[in-house]
C-alpha atoms as a PDB file:
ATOM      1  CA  UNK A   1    -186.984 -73.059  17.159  1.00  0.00           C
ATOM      2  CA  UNK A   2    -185.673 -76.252  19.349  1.00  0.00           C
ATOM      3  CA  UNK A   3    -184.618 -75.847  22.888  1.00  0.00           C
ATOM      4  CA  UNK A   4    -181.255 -75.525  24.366  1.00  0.00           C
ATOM      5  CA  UNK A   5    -180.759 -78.946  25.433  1.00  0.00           C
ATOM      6  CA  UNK A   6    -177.947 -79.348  28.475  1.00  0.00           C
ATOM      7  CA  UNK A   7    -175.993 -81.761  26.913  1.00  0.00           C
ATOM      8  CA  UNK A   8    -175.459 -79.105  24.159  1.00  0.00           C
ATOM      9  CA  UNK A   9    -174.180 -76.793  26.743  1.00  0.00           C
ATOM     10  CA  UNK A  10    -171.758 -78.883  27.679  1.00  0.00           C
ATOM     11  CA  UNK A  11    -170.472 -79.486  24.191  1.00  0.00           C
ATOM     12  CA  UNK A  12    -170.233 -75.950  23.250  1.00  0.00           C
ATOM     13  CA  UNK A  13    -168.246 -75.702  26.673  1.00  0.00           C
ATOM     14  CA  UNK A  14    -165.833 -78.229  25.600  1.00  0.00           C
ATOM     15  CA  UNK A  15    -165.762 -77.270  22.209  1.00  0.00           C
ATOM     16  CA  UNK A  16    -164.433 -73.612  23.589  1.00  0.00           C
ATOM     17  CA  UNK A  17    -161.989 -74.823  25.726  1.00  0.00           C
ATOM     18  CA  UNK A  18    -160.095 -77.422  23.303  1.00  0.00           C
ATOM     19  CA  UNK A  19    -160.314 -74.923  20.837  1.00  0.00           C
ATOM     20  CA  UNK A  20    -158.150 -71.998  23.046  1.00  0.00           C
ATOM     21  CA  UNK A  21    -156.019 -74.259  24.472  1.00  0.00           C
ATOM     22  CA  UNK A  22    -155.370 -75.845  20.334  1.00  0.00           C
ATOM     23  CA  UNK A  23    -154.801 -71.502  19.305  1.00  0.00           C
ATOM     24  CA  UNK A  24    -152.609 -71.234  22.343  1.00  0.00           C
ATOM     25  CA  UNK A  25    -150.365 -73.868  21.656  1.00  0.00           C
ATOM     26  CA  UNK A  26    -150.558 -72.612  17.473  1.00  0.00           C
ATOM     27  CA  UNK A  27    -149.727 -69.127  18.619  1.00  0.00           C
ATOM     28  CA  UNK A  28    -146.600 -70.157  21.193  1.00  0.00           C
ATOM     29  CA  UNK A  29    -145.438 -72.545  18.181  1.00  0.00           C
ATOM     30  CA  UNK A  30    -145.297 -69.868  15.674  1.00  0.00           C
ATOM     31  CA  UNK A  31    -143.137 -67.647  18.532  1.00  0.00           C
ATOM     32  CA  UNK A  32    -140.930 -70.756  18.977  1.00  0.00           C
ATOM     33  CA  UNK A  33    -140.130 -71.076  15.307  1.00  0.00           C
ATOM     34  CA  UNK A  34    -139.776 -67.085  14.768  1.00  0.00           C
ATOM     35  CA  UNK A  35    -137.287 -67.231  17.784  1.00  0.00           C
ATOM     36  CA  UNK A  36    -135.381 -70.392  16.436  1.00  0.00           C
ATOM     37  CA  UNK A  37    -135.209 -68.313  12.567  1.00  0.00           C
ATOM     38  CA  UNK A  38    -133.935 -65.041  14.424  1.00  0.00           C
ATOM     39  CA  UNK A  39    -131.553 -66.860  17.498  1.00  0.00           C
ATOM     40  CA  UNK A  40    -128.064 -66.107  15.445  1.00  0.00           C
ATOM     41  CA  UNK A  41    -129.311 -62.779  13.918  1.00  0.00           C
ATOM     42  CA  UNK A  42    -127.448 -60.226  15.846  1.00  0.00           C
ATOM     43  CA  UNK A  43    -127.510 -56.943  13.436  1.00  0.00           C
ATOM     44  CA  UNK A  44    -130.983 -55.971  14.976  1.00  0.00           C
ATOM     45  CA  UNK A  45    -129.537 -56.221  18.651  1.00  0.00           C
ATOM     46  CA  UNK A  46    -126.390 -54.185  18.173  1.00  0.00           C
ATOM     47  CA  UNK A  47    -128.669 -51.321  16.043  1.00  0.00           C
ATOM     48  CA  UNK A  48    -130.744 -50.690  19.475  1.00  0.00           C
ATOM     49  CA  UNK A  49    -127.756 -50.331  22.208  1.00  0.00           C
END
């Protein structure tokens, strides 16, 4: 089998990162548009007082 070579390291690093930050920001847009659907829906709020 090859080496690990550093500037593979590196890559993989990167790769990691953008990739989180890219689910974050897929994750918090799917909760933005759920909220936005739901914002005049006011049956569920009044059934849990």
């Amino acid at each position: 089998m090859s080496e690990l070579q550093p500037s593979d390291k590196r890559s993989a690093f990167v790769g990691m990162i953008v990739t989180s930050i890219l689910l974050f920001l897929f994750a918090y847009g799917i909760v933005l548009a759920t909220n936005a659907k739901f914002a005049g829906d006011e049956s569920h709020a009044a059934a849990t007082k």
